[in-house]
Each structure stands twice: as C-alpha cells, then as structure tokens.
PDB file of N, CA and C in Angstrom:
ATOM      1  N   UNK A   1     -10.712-161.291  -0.115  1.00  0.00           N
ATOM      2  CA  UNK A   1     -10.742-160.195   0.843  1.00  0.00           C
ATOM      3  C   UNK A   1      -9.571-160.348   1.818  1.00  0.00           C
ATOM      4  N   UNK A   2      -8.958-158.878   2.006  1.00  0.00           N
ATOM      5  CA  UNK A   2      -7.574-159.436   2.851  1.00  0.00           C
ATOM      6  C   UNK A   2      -8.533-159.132   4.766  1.00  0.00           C
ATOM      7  N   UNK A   3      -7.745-159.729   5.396  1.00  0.00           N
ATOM      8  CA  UNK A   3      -8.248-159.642   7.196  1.00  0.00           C
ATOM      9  C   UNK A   3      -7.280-159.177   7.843  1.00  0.00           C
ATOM     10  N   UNK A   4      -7.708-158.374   8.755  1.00  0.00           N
ATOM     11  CA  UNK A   4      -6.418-157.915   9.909  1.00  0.00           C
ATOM     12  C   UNK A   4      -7.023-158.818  10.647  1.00  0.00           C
ATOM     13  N   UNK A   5      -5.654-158.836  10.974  1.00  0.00           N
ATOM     14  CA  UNK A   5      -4.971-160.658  11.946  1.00  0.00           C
ATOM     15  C   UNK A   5      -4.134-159.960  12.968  1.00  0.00           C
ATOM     16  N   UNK A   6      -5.002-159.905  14.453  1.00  0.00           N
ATOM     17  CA  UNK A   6      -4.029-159.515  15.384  1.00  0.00           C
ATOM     18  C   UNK A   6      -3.274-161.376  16.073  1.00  0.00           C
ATOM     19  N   UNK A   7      -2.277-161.296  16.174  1.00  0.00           N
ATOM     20  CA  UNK A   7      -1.739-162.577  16.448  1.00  0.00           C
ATOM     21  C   UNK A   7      -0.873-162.638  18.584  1.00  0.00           C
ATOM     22  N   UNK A   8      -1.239-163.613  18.974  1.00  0.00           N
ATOM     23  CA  UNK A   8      -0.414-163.200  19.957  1.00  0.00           C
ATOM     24  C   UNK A   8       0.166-164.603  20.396  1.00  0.00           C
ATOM     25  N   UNK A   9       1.127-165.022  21.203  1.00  0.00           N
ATOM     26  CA  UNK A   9       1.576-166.286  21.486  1.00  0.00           C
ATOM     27  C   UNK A   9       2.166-166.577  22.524  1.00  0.00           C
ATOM     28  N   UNK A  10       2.463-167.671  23.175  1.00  0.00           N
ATOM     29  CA  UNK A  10       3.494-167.386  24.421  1.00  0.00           C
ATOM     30  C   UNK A  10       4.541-169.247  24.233  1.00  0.00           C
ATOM     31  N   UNK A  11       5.320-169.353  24.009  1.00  0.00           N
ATOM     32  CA  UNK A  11       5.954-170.118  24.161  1.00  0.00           C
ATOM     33  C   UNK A  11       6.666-170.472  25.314  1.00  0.00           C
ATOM     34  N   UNK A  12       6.370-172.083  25.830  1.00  0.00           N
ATOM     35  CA  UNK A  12       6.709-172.576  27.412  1.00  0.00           C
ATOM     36  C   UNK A  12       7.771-173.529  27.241  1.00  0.00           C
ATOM     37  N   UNK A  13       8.175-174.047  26.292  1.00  0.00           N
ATOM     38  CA  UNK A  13       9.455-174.737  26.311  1.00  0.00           C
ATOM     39  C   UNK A  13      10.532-174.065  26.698  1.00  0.00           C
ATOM     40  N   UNK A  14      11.416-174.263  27.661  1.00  0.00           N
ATOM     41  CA  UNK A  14      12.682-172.986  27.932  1.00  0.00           C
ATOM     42  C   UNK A  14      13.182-173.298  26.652  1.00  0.00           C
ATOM     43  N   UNK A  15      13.998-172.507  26.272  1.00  0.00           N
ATOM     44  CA  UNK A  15      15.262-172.489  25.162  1.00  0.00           C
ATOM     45  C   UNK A  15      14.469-172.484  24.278  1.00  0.00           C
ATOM     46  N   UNK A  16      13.257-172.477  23.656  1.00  0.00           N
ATOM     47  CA  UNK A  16      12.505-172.560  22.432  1.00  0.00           C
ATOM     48  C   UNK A  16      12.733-171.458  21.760  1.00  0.00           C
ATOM     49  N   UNK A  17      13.044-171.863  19.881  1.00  0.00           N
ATOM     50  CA  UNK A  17      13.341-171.082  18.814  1.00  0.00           C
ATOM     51  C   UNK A  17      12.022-170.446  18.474  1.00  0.00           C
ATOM     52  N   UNK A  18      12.238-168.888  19.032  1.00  0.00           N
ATOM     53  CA  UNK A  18      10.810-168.125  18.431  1.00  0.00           C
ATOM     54  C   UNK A  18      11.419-168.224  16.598  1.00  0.00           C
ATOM     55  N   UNK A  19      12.282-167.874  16.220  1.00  0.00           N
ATOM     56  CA  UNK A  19      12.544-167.966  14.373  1.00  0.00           C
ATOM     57  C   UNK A  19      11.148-168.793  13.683  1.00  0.00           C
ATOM     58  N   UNK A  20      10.990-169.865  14.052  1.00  0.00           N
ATOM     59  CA  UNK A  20      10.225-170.665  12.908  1.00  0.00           C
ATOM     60  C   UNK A  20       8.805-170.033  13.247  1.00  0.00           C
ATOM     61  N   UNK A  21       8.267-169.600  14.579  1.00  0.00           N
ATOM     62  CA  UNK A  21       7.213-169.154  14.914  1.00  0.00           C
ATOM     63  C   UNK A  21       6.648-167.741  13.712  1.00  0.00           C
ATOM     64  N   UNK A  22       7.936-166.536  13.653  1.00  0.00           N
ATOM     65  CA  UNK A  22       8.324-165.556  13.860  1.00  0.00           C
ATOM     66  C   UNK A  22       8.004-165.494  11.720  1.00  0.00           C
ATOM     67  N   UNK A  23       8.757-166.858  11.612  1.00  0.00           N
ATOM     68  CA  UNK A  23       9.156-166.973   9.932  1.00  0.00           C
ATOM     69  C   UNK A  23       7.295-167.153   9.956  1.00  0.00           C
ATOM     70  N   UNK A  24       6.491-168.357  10.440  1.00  0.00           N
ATOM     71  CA  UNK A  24       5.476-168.874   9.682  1.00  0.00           C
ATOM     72  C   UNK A  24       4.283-167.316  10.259  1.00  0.00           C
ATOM     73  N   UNK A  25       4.606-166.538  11.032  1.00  0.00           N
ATOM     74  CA  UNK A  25       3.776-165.392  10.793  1.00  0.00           C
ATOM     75  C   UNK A  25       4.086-164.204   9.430  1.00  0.00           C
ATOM     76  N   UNK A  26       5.496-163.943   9.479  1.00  0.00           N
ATOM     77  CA  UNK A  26       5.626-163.279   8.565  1.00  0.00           C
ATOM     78  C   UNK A  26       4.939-163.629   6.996  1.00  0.00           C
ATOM     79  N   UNK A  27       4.924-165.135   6.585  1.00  0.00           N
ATOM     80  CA  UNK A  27       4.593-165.840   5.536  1.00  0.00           C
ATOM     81  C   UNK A  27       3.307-165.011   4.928  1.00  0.00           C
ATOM     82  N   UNK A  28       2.528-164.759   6.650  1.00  0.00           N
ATOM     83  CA  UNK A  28       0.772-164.869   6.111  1.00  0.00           C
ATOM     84  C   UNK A  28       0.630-163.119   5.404  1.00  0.00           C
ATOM     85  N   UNK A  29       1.393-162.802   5.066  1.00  0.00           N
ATOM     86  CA  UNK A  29       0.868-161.445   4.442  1.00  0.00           C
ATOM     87  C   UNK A  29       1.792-160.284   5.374  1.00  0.00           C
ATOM     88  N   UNK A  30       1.163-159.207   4.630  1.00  0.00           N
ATOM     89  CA  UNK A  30       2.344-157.736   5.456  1.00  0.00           C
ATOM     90  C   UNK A  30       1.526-157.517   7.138  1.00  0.00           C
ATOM     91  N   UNK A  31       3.189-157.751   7.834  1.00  0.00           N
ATOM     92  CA  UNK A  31       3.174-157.934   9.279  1.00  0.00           C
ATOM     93  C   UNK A  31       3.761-156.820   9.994  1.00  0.00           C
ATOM     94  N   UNK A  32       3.402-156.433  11.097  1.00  0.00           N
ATOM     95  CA  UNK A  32       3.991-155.395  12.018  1.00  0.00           C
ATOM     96  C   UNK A  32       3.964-155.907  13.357  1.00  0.00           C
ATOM     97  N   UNK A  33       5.080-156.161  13.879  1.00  0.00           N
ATOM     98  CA  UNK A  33       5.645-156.655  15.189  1.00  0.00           C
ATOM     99  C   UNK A  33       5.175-155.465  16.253  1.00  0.00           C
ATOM    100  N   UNK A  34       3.998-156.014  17.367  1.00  0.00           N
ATOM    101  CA  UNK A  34       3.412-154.970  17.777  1.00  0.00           C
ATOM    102  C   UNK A  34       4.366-154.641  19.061  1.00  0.00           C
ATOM    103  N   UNK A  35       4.488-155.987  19.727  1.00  0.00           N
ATOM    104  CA  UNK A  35       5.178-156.748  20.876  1.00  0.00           C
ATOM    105  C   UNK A  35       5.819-157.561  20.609  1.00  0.00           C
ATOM    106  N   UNK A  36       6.754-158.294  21.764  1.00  0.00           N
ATOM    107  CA  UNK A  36       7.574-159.122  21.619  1.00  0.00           C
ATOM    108  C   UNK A  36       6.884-160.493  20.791  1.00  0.00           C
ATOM    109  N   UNK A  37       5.654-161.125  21.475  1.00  0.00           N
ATOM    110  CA  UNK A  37       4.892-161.883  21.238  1.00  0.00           C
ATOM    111  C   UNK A  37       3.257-161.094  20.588  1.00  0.00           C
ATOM    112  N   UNK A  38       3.418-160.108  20.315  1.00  0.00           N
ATOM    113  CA  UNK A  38       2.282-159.630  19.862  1.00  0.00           C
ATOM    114  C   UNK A  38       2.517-159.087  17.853  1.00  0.00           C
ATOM    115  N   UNK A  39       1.597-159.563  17.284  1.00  0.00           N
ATOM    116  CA  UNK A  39       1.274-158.870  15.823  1.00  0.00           C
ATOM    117  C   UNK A  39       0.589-158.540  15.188  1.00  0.00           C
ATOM    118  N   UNK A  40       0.692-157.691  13.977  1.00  0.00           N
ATOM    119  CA  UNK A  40      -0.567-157.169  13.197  1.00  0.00           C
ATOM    120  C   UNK A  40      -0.272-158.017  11.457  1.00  0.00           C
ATOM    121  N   UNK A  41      -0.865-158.701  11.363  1.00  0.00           N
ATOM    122  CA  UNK A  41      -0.632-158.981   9.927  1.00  0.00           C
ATOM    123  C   UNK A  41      -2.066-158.675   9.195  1.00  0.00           C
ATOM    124  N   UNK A  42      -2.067-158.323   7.735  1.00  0.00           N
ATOM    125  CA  UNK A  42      -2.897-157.822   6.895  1.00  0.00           C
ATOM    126  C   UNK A  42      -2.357-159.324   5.666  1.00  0.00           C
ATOM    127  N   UNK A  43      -3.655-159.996   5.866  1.00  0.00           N
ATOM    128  CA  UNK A  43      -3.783-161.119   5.586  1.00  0.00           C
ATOM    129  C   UNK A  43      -4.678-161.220   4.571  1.00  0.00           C
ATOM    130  N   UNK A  44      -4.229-162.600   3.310  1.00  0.00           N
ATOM    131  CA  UNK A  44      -6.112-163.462   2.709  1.00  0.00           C
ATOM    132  C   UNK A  44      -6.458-164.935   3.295  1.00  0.00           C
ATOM    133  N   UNK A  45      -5.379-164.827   4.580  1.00  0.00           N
ATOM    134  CA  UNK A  45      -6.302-166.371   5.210  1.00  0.00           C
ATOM    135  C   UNK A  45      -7.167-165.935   6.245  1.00  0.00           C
ATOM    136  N   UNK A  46      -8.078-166.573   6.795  1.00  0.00           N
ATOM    137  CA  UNK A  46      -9.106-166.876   7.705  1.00  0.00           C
ATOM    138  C   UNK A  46      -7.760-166.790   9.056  1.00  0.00           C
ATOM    139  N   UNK A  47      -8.320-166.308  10.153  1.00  0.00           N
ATOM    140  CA  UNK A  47      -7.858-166.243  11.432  1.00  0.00           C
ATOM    141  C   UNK A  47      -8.061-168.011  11.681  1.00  0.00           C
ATOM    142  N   UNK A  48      -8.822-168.754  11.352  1.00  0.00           N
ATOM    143  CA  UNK A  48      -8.792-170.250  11.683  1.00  0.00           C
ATOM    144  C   UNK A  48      -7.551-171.421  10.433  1.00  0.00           C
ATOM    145  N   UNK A  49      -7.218-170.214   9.365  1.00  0.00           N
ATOM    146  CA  UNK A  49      -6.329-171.005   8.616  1.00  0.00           C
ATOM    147  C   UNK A  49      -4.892-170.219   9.060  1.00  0.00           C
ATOM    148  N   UNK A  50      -4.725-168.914   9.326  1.00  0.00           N
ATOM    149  CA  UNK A  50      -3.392-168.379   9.991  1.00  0.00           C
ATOM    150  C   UNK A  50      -3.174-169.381  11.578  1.00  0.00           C
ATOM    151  N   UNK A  51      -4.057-169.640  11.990  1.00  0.00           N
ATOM    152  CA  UNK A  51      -3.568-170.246  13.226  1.00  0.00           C
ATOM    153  C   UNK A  51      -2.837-171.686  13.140  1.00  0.00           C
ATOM    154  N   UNK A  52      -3.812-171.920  11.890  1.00  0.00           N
ATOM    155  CA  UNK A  52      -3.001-173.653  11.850  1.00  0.00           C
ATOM    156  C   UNK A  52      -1.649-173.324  11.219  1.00  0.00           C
ATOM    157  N   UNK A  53      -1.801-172.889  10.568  1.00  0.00           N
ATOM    158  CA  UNK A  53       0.144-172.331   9.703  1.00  0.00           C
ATOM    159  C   UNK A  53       1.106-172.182  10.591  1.00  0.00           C
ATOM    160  N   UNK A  54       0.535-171.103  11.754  1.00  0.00           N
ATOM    161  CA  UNK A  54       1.365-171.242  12.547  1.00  0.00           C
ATOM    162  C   UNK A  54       1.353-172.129  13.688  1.00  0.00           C
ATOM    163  N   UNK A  55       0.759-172.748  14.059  1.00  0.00           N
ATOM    164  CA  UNK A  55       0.121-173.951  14.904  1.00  0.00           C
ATOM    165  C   UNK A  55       1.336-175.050  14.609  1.00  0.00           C
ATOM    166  N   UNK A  56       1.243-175.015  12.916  1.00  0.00           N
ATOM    167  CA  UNK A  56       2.610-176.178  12.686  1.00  0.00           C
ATOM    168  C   UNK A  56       3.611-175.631  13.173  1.00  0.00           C
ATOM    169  N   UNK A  57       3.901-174.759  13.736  1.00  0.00           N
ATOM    170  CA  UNK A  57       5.900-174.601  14.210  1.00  0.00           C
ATOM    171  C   UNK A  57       5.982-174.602  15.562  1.00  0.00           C
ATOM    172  N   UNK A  58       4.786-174.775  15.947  1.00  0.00           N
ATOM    173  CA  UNK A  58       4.908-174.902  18.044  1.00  0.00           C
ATOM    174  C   UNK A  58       4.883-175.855  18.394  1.00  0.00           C
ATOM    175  N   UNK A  59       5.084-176.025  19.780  1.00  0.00           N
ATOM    176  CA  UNK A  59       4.801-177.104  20.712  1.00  0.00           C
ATOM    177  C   UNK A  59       3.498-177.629  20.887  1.00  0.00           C
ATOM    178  N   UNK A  60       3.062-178.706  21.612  1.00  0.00           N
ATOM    179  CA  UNK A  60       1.793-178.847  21.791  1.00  0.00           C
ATOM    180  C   UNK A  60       1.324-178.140  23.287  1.00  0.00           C
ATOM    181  N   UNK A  61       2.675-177.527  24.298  1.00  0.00           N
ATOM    182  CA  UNK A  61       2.181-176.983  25.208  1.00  0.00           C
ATOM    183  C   UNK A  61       2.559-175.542  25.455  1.00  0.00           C
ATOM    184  N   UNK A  62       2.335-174.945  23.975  1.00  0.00           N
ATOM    185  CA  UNK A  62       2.143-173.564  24.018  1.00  0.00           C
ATOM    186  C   UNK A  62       1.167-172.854  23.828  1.00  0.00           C
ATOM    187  N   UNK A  63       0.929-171.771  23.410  1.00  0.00           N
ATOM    188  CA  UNK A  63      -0.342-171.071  23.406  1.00  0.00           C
ATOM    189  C   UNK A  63      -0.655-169.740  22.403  1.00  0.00           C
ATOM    190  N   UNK A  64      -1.823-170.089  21.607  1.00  0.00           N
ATOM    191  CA  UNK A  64      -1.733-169.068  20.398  1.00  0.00           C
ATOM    192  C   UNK A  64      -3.120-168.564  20.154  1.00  0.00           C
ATOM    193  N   UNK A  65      -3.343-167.263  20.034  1.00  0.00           N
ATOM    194  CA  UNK A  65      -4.571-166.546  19.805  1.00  0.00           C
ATOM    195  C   UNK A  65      -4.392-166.016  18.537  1.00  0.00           C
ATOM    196  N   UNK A  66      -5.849-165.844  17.397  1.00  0.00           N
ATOM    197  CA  UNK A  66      -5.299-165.013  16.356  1.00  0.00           C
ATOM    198  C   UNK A  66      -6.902-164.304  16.420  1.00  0.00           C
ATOM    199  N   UNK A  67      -6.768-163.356  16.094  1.00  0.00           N
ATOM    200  CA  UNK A  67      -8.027-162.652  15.815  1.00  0.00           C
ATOM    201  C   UNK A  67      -8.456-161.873  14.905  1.00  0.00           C
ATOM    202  N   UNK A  68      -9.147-162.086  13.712  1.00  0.00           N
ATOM    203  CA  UNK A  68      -9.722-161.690  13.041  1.00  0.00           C
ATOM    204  C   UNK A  68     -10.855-160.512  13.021  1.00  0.00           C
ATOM    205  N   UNK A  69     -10.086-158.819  13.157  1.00  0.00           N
ATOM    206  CA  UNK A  69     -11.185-157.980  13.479  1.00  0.00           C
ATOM    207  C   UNK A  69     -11.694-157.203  12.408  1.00  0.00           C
ATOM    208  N   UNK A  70     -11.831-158.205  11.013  1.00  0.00           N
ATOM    209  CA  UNK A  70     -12.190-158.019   9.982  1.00  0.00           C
ATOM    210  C   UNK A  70     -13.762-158.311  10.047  1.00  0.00           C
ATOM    211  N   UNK A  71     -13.725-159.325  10.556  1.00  0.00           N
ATOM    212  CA  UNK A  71     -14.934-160.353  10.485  1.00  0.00           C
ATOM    213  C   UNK A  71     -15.501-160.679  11.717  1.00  0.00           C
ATOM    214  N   UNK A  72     -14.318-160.199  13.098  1.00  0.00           N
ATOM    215  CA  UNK A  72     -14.940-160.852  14.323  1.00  0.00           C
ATOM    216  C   UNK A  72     -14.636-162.106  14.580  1.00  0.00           C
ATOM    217  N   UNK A  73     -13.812-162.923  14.113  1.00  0.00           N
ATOM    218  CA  UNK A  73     -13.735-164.445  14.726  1.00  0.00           C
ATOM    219  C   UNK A  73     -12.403-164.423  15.372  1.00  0.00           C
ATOM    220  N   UNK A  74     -12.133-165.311  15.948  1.00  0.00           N
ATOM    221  CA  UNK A  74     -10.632-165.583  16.886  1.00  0.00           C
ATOM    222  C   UNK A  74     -10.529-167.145  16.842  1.00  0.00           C
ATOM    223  N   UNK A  75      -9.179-167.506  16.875  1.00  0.00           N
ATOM    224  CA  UNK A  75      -9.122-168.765  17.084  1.00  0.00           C
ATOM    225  C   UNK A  75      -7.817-169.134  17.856  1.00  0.00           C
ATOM    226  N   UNK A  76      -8.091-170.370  18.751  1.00  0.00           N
ATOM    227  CA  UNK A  76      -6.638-170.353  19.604  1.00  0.00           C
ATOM    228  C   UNK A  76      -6.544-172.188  19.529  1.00  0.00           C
ATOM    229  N   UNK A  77      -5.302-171.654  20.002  1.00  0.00           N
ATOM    230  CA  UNK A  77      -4.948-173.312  20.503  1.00  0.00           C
ATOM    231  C   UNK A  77      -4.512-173.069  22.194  1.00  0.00           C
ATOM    232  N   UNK A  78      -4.529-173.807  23.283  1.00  0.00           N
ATOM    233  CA  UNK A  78      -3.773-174.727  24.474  1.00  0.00           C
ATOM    234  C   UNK A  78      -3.983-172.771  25.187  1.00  0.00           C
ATOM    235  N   UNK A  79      -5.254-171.697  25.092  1.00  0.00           N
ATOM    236  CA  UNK A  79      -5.885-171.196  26.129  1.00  0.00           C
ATOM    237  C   UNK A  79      -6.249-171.873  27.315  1.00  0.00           C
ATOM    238  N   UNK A  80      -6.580-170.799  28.511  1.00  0.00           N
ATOM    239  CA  UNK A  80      -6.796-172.267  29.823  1.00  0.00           C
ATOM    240  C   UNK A  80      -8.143-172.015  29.981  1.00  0.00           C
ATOM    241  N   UNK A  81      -8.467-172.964  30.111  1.00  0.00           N
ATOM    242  CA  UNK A  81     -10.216-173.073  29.821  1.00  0.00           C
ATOM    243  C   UNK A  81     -10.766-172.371  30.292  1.00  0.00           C
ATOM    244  N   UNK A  82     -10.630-171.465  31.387  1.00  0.00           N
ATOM    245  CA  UNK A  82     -11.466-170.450  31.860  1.00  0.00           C
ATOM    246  C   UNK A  82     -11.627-169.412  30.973  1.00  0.00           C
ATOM    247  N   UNK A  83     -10.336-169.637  30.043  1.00  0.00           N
ATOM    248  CA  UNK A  83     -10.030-168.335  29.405  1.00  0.00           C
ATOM    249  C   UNK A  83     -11.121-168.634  28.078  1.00  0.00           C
ATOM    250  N   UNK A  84     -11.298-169.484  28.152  1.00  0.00           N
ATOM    251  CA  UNK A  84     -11.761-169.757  26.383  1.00  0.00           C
ATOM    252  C   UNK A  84     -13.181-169.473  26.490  1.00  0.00           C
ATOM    253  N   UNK A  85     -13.797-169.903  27.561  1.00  0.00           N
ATOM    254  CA  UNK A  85     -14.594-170.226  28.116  1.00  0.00           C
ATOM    255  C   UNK A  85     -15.351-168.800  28.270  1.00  0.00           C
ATOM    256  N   UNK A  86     -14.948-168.095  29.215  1.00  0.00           N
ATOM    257  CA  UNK A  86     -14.777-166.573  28.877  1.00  0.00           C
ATOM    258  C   UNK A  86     -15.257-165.569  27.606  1.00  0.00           C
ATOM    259  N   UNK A  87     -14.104-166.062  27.090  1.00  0.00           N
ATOM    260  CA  UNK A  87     -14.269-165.388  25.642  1.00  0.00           C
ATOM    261  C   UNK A  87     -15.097-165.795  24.796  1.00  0.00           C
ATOM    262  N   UNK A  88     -15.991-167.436  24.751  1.00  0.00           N
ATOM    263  CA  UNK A  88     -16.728-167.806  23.885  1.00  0.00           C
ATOM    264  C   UNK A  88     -17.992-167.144  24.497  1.00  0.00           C
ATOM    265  N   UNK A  89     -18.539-166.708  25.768  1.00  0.00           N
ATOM    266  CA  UNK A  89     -19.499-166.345  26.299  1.00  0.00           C
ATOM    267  C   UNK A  89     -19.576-164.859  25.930  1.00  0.00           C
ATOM    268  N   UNK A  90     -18.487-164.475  26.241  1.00  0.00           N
ATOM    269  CA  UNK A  90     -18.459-162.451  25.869  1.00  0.00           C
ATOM    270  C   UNK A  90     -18.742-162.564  23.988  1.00  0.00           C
ATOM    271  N   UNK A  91     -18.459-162.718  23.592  1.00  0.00           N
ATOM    272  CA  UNK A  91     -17.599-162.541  21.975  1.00  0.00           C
ATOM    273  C   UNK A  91     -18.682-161.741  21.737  1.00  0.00           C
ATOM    274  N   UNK A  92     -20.039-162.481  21.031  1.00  0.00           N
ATOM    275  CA  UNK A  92     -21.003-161.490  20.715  1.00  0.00           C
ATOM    276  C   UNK A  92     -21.642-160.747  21.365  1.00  0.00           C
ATOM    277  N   UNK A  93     -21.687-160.249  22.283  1.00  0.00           N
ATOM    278  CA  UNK A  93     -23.002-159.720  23.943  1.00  0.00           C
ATOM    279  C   UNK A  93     -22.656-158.595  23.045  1.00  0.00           C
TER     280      UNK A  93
END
C-alpha cells in the first residue's frame, strides 16, 4: 500500500547541505516540494521507516516530522518536548 508522507524539517547547523536531506526524501517515492522545508511524498514506506532514511543524512541537533495521513501515524526526531508531548496527547481525541 503506497502512504502520503507529509515531511517537514528544520536544519540548525549554519552552512548545512540541505542536498543529501533533499536527495534521501526524493528516494522515498513521487515527491512535491510544498515549502522550502516542507513535502508531499506518495510513498511504500511507513512514516517510521521514511524518517529513519532520512534521519541518516542529518545532524543529531536537527529536527524532523513525517506524517503519515494514510494511516494517521507521525514520527519525529529532536521535537522539543512540549511539542511531542502535545501532539502525543491530541493525536487521537
């Protein structure tokens, strides 16, 4: 089954190469650049296996949401805990 994968990211290293970010989204299936840091890809991985794919080309102090509104799941890395926190409480209500 393919998933729409909204993707979003923010990179905090100054001078950091969005390319490898930019390459390991395009990989996951047909993509549409919504925003600078925002995307739509039409995917067959899991929003928890697109994140690690792209998870490998960042920093450890950046920040990545992917969301799966196929199925309803999201997955992030280095959100600030209020934020996650947040969103794990809303998701299903």
């Amino acid at each position: 089954m393919a998933n729409n994968l909204f993707i979003s990211y923010d990179l905090f290293t100054p001078g950091k190469d969005y390319s490898k970010v930019i390459e390991a989204i395009k990989a996951l299936g047909s993509w549409a650049k919504i925003h600078k840091s925002v995307w739509y890809v039409k995917s067959s991985l899991s929003c928890e296996q697109a994140a690690k794919n792209i998870w490998a080309s960042m920093d450890f102090n950046d920040s990545l949401i992917v969301i799966d509104s196929t199925t309803n799941n999201a997955y992030w890395y280095n959100l600030p805990d209020a934020v996650s926190k947040h969103i794990q409480e809303q998701w299903y209500k």
